[in-house]
C-alpha atoms as a PDB file:
ATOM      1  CA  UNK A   1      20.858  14.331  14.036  1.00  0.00           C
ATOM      2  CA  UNK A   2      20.072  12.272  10.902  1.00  0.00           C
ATOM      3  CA  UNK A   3      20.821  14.104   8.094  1.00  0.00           C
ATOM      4  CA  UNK A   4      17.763  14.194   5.864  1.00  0.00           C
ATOM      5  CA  UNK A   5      18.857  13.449   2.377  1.00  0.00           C
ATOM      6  CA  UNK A   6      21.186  10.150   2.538  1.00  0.00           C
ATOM      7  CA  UNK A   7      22.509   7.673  -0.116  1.00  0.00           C
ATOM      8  CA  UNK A   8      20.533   4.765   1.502  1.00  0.00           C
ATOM      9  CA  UNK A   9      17.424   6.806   0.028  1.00  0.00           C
ATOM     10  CA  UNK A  10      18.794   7.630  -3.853  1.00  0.00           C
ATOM     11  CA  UNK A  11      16.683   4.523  -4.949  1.00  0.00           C
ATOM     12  CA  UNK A  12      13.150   6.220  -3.419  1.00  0.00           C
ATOM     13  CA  UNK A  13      14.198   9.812  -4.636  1.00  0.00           C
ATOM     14  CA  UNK A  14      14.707   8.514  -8.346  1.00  0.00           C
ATOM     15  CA  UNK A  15      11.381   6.887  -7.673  1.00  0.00           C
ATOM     16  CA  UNK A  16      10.028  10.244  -6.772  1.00  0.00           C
ATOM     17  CA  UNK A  17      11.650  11.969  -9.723  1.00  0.00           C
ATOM     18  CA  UNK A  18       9.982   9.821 -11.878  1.00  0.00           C
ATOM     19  CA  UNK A  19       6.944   9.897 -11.078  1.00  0.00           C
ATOM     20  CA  UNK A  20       7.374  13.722 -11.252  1.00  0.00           C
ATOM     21  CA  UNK A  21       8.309  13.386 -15.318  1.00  0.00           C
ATOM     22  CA  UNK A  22       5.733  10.745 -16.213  1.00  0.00           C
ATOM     23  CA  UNK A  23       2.988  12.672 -14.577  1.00  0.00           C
ATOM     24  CA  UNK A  24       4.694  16.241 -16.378  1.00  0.00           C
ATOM     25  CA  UNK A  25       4.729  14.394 -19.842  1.00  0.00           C
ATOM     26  CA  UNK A  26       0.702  13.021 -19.208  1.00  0.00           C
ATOM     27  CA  UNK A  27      -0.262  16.670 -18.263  1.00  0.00           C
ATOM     28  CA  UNK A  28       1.624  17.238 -21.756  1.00  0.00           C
ATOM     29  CA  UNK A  29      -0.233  15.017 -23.783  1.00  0.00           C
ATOM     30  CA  UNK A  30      -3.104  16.221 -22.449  1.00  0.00           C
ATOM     31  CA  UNK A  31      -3.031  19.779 -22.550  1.00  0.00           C
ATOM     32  CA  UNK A  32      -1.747  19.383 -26.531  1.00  0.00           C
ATOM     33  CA  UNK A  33      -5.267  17.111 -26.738  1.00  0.00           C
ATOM     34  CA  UNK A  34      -7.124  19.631 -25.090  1.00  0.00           C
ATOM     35  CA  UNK A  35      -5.217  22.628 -25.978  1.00  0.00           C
ATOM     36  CA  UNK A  36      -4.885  22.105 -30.120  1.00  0.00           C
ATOM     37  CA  UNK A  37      -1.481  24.167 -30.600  1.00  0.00           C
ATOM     38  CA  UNK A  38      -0.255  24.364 -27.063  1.00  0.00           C
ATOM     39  CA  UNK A  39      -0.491  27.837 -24.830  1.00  0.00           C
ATOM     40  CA  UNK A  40      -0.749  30.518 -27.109  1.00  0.00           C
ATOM     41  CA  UNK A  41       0.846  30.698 -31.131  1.00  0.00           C
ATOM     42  CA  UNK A  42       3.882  28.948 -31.640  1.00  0.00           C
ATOM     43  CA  UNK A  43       4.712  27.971 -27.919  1.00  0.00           C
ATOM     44  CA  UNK A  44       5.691  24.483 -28.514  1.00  0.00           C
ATOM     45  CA  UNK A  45       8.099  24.459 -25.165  1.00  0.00           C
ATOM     46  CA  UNK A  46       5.657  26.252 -22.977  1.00  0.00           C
ATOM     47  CA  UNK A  47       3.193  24.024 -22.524  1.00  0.00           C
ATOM     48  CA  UNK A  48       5.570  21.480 -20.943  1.00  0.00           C
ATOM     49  CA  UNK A  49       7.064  23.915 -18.747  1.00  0.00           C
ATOM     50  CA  UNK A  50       3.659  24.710 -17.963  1.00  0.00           C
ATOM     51  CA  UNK A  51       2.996  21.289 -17.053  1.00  0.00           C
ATOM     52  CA  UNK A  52       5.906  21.354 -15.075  1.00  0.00           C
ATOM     53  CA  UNK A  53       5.522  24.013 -13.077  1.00  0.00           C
ATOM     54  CA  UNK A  54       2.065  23.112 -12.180  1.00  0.00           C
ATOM     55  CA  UNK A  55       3.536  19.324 -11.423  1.00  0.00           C
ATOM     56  CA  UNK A  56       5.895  20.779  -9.173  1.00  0.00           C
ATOM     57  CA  UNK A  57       3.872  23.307  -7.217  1.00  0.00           C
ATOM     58  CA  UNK A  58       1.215  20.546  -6.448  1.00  0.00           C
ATOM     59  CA  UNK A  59       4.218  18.906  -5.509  1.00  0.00           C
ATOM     60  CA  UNK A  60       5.373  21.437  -2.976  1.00  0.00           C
ATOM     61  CA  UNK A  61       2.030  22.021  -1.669  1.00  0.00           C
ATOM     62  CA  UNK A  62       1.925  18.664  -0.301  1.00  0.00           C
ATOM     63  CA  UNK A  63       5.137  18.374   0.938  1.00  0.00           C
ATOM     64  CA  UNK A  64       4.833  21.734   3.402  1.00  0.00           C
ATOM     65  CA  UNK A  65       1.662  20.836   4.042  1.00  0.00           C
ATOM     66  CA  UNK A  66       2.411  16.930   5.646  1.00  0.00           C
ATOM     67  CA  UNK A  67       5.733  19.060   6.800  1.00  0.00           C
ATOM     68  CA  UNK A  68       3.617  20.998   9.059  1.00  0.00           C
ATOM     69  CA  UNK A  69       1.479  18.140  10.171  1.00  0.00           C
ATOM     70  CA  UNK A  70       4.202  16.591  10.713  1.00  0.00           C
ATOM     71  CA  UNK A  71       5.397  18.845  13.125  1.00  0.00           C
ATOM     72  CA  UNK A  72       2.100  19.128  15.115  1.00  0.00           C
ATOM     73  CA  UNK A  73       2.490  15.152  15.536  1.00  0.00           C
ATOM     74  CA  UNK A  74       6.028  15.828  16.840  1.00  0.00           C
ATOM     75  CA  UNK A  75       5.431  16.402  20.675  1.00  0.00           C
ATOM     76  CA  UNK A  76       3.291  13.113  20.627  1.00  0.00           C
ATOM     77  CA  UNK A  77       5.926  10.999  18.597  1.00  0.00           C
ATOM     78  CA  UNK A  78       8.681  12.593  21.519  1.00  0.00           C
ATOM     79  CA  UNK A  79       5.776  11.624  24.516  1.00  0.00           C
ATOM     80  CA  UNK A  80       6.106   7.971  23.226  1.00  0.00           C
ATOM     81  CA  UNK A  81       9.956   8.207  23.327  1.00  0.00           C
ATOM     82  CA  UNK A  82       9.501   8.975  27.074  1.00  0.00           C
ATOM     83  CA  UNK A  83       7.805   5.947  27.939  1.00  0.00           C
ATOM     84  CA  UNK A  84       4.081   7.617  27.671  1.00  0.00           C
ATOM     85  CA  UNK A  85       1.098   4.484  27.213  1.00  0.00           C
ATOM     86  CA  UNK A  86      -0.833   6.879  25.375  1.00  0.00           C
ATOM     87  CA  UNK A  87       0.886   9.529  23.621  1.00  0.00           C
ATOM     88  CA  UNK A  88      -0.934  12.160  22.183  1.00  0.00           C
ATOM     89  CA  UNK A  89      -0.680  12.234  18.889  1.00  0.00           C
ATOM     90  CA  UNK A  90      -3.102  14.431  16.726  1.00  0.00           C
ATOM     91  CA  UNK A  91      -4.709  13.347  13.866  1.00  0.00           C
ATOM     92  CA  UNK A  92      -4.243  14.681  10.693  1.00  0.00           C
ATOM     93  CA  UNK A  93      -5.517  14.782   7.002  1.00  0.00           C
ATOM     94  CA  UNK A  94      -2.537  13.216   5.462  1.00  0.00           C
ATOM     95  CA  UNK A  95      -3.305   9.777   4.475  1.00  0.00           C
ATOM     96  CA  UNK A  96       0.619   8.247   5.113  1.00  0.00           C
ATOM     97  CA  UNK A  97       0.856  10.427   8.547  1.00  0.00           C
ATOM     98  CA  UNK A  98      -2.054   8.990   9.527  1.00  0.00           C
ATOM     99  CA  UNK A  99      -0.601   5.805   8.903  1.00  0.00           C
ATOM    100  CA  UNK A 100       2.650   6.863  11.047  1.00  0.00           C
ATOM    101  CA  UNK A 101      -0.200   7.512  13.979  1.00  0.00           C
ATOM    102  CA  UNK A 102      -1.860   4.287  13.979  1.00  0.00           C
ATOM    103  CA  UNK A 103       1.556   2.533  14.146  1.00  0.00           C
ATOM    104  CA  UNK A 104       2.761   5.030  16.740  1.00  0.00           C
ATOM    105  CA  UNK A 105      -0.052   4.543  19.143  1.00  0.00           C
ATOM    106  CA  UNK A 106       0.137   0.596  18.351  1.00  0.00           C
ATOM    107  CA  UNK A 107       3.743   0.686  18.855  1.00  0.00           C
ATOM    108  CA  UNK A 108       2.367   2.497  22.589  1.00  0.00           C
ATOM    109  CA  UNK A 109      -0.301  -0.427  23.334  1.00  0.00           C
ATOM    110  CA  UNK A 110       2.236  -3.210  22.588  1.00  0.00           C
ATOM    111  CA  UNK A 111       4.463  -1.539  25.191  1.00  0.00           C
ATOM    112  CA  UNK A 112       2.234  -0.548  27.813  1.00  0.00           C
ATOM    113  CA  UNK A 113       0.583  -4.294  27.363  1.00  0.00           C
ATOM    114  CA  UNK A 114       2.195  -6.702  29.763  1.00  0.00           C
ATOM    115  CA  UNK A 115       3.526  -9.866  28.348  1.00  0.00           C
ATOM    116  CA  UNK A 116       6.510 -12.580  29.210  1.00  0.00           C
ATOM    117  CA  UNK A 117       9.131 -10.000  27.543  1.00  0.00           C
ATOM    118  CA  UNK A 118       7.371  -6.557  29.038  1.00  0.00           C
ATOM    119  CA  UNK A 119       6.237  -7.540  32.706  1.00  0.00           C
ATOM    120  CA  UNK A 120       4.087  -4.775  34.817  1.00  0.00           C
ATOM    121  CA  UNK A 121       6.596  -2.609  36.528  1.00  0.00           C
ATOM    122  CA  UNK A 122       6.628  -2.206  40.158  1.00  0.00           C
ATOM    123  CA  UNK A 123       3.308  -1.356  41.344  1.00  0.00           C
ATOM    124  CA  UNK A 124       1.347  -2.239  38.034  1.00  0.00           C
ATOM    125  CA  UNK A 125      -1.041  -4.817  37.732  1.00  0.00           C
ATOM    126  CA  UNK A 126      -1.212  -4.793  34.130  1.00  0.00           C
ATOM    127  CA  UNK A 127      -4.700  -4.471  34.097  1.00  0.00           C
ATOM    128  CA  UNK A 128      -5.988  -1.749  31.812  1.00  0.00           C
END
């Protein structure tokens, strides 16, 4: 098994992290614009802890959420390990699983199409 967090990925997780403190410190700027004196009287550190808890929930919302589409894909993604033409692979709402589909189920037509390095098998004709 792959372990999930490796060092391979530190550049894409300090990506993430960033993007999670600019978008904090907007929400910031913001909410002081629209918010004249922060949350409540003299609650100068709140309203960035605010932000960031908000940031972050949002945050984990998506990531259990493509987690668990994710895992409905999983049976089809294991189908085209197998050798199946046409796995099948659900579609979901997430916009970079979907993207992980298509190239699945490409991936799945490129194999099952016959060509000078994939010949029909025994009994195909390689017609579809």
């Amino acid at each position: 098994m792959v372990p999930t967090f490796r060092r391979e990925n530190t550049g894409a997780y300090l990506a993430v992290l960033a993007v999670y403190a600019a978008a904090v410190v907007l929400e910031w700027l913001a909410g002081t614009m629209l918010l004249p004196g922060g949350v409540g009287v003299g609650s100068g550190w709140r309203l960035p802890l605010l932000c960031a808890a908000c940031t972050f929930a949002g945050m984990a919302i998506m990531f259990v959420a493509s987690l668990l589409n994710l895992r409905k894909m999983k049976a089809g993604f294991r189908e085209l390990a197998e050798g199946n033409p046409a796995p099948a692979i659900p579609s979901v709402w997430c916009p970079v699983l979907t993207e992980a589909r298509l190239a699945a189920l490409e991936l799945a037509a490129r194999l099952a199409a016959p060509s000078r390095e994939n010949p029909p098998r025994a009994g195909e004709s390689g017609q579809p």
